[in-house]
PDB file of N, CA and C in Angstrom:
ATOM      1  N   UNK A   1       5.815  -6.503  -9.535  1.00  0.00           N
ATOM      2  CA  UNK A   1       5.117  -6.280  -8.306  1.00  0.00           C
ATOM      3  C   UNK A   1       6.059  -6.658  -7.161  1.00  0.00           C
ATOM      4  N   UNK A   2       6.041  -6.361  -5.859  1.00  0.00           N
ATOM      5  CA  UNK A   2       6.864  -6.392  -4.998  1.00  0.00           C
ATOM      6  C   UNK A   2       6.199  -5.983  -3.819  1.00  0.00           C
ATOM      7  N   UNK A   3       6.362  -7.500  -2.868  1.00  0.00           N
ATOM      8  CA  UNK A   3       5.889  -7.390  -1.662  1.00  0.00           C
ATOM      9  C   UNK A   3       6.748  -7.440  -0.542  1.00  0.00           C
ATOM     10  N   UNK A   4       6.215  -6.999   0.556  1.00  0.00           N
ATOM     11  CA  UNK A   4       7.098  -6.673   1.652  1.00  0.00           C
ATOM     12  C   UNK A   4       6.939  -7.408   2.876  1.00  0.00           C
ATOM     13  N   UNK A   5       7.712  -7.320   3.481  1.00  0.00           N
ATOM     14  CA  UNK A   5       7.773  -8.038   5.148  1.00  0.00           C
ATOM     15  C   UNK A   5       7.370  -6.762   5.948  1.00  0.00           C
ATOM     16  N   UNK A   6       7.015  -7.633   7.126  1.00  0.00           N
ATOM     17  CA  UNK A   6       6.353  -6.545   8.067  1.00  0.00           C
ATOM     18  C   UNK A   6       7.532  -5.566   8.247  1.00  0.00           C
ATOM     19  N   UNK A   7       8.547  -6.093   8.298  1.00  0.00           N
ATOM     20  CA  UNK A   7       9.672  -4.737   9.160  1.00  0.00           C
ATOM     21  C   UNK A   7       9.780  -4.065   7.957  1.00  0.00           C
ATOM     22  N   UNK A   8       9.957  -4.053   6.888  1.00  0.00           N
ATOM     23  CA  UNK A   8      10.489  -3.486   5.070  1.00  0.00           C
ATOM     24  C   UNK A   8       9.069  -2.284   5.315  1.00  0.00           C
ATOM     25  N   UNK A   9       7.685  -2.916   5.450  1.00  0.00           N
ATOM     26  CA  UNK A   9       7.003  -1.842   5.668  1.00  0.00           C
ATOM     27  C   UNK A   9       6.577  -0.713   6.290  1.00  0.00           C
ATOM     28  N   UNK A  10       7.139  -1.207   8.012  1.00  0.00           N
ATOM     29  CA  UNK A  10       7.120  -0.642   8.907  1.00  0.00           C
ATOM     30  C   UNK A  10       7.871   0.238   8.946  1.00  0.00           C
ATOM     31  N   UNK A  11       9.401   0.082   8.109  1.00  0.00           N
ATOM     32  CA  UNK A  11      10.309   1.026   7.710  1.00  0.00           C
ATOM     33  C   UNK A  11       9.850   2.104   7.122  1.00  0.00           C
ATOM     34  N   UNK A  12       9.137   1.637   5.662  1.00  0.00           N
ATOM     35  CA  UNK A  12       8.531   2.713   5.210  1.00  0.00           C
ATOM     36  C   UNK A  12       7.601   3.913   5.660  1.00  0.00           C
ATOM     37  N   UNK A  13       6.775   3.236   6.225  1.00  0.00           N
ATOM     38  CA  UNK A  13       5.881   4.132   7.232  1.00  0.00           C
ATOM     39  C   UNK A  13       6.768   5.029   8.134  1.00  0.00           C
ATOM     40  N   UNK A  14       7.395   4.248   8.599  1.00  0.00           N
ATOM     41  CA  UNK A  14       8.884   5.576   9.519  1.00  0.00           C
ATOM     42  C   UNK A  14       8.892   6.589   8.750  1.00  0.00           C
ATOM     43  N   UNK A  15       9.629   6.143   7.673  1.00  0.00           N
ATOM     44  CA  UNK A  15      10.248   7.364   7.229  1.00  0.00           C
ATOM     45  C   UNK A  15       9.203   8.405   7.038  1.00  0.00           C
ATOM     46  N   UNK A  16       8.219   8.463   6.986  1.00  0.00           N
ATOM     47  CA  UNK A  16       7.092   9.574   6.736  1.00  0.00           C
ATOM     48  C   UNK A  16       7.058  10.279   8.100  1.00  0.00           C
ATOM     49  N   UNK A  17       7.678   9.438   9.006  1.00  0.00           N
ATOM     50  CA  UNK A  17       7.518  10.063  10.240  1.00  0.00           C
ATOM     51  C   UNK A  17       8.743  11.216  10.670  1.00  0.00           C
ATOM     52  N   UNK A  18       8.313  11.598   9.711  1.00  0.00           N
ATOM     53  CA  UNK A  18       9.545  13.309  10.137  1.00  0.00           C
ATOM     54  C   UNK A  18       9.469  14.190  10.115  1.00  0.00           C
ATOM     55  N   UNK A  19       9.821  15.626  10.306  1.00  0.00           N
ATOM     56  CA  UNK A  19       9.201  17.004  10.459  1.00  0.00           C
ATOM     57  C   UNK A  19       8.928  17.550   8.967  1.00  0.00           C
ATOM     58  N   UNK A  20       9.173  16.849   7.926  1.00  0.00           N
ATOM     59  CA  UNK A  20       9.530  17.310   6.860  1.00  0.00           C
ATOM     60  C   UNK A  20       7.877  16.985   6.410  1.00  0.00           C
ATOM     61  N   UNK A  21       7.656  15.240   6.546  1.00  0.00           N
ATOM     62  CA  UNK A  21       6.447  15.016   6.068  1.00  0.00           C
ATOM     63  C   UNK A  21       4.952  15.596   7.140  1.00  0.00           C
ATOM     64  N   UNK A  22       5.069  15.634   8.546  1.00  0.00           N
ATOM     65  CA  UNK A  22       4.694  16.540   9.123  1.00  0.00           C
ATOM     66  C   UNK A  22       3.883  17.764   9.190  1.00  0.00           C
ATOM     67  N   UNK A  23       4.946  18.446   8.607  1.00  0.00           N
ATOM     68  CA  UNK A  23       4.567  19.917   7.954  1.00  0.00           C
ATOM     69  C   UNK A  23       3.856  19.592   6.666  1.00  0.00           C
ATOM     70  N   UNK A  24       4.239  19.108   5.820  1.00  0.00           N
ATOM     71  CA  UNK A  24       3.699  18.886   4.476  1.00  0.00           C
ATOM     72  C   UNK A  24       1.936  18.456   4.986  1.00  0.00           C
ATOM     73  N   UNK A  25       2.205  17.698   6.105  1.00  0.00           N
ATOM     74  CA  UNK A  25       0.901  16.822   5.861  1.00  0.00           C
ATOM     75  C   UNK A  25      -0.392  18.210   6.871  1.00  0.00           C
ATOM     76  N   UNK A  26       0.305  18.905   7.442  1.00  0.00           N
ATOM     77  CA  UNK A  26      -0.257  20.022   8.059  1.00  0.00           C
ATOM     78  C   UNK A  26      -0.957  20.658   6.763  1.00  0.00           C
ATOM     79  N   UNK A  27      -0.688  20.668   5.540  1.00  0.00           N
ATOM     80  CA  UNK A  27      -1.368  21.244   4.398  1.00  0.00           C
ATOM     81  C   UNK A  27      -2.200  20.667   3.662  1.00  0.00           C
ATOM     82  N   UNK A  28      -1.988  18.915   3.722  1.00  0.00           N
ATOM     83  CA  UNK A  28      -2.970  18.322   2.738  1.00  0.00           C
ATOM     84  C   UNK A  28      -2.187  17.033   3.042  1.00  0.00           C
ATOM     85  N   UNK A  29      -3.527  16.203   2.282  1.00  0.00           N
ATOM     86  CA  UNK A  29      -2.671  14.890   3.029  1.00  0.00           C
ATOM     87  C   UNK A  29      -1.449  14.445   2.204  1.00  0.00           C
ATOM     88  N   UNK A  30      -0.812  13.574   2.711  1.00  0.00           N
ATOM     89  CA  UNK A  30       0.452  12.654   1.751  1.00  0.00           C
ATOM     90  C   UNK A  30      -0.146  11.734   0.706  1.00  0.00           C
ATOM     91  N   UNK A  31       0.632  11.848  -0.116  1.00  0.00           N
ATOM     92  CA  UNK A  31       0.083  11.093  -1.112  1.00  0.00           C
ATOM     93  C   UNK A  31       1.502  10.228  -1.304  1.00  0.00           C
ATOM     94  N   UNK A  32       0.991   8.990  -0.910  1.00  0.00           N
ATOM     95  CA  UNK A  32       2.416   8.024  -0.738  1.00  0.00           C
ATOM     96  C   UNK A  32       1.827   6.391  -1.354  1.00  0.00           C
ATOM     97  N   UNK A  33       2.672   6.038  -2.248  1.00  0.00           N
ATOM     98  CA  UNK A  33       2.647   4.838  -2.953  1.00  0.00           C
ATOM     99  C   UNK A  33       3.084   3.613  -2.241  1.00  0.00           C
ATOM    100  N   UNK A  34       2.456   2.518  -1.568  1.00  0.00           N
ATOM    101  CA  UNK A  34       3.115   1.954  -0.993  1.00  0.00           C
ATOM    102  C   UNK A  34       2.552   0.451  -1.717  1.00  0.00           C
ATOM    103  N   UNK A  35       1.770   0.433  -2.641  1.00  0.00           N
ATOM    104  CA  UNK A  35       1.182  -0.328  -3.093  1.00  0.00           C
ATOM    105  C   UNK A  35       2.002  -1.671  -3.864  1.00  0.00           C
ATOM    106  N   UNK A  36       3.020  -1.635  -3.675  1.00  0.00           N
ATOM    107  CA  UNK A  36       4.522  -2.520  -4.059  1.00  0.00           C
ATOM    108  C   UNK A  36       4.131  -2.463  -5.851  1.00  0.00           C
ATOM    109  N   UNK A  37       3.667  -1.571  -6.385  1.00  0.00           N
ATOM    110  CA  UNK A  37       3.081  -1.826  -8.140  1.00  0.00           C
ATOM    111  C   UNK A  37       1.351  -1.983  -8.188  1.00  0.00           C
ATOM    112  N   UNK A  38       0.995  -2.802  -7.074  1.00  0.00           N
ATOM    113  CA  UNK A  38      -0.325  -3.597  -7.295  1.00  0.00           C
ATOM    114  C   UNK A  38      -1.156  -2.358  -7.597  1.00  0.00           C
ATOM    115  N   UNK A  39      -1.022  -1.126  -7.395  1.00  0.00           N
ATOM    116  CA  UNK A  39      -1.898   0.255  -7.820  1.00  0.00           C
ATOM    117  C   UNK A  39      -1.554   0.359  -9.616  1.00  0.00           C
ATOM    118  N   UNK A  40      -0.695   0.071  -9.903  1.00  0.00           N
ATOM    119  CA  UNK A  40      -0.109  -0.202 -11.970  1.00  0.00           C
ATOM    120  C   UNK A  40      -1.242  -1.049 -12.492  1.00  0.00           C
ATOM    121  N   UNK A  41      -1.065  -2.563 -11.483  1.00  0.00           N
ATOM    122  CA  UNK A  41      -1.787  -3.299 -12.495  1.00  0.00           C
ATOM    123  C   UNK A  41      -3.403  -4.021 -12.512  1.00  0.00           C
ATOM    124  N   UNK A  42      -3.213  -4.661 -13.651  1.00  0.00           N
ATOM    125  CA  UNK A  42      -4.725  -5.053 -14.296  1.00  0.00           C
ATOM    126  C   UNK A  42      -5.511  -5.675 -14.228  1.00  0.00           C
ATOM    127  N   UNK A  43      -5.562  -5.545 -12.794  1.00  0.00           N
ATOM    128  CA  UNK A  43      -6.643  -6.406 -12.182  1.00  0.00           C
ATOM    129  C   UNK A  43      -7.891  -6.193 -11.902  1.00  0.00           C
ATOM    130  N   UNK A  44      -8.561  -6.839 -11.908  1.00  0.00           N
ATOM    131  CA  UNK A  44     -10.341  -6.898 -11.468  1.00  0.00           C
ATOM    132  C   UNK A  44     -10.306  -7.489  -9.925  1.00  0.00           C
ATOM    133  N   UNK A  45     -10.453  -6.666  -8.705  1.00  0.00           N
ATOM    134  CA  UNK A  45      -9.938  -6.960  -7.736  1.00  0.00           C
ATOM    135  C   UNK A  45     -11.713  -7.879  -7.308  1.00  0.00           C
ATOM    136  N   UNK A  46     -12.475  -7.308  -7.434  1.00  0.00           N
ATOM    137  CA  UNK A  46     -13.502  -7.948  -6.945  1.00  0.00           C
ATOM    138  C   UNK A  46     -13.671  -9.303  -7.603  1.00  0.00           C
ATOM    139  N   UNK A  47     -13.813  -9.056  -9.007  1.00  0.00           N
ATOM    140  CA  UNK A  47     -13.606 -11.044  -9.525  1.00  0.00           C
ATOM    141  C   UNK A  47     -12.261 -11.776  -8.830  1.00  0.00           C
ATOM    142  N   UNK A  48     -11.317 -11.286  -8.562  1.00  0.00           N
ATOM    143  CA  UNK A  48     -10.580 -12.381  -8.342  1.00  0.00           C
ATOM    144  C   UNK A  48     -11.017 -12.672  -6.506  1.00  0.00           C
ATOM    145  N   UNK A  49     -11.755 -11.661  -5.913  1.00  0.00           N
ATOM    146  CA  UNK A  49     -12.029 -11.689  -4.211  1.00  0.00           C
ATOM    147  C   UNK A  49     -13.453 -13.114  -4.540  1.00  0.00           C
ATOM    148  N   UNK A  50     -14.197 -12.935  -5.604  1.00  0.00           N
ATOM    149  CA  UNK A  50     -15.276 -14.053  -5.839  1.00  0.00           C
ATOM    150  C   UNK A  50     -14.661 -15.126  -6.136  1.00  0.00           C
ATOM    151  N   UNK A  51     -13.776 -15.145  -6.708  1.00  0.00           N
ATOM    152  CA  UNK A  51     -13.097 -16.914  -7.314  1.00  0.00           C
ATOM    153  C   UNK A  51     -12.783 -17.008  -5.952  1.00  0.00           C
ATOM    154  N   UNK A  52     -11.868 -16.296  -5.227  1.00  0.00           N
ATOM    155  CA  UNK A  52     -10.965 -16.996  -4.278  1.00  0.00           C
ATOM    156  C   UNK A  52     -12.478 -17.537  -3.142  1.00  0.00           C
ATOM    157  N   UNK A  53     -13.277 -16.507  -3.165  1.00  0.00           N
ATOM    158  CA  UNK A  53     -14.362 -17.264  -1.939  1.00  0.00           C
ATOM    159  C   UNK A  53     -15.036 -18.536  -2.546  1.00  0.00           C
ATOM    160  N   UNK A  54     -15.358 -18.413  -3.919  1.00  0.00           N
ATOM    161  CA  UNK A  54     -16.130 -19.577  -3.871  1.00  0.00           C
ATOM    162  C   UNK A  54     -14.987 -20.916  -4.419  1.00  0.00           C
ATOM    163  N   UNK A  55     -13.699 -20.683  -4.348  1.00  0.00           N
ATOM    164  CA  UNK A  55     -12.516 -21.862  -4.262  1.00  0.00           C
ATOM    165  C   UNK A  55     -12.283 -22.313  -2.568  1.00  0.00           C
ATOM    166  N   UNK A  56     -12.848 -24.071  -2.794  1.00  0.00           N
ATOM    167  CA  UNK A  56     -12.745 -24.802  -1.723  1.00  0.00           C
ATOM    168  C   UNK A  56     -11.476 -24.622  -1.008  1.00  0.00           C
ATOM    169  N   UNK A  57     -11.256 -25.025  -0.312  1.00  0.00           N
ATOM    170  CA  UNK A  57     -10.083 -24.909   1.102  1.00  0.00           C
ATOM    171  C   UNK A  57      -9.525 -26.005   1.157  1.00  0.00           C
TER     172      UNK A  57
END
């Protein structure tokens, strides 16, 4: 898995910003992975959103 800094992402998002993706997206939307892996793996996103709320501070 692999996470990013604001500028690493902000980069990414650029690059979509070009006549190339543009046009493409004039037809249908982009279908772009930016999910650093976390879309791969095996998680139960809602149980782990309940542990973390009901874990004290």
């Amino acid at each position: 898995m692999t996470t990013y800094s604001t500028d690493e992402m902000a980069s990414m998002l650029l690059e979509l910003c070009d006549v190339e993706s543009k046009a493409a997206a004039a037809h249908a939307p982009l279908k772009v992975d930016l999910t650093g892996g976390l879309a791969d793996a095996k998680l139960d996103m809602a149980d782990l959103a309940a542990k973390a709320a009901n874990r004290p501070l």
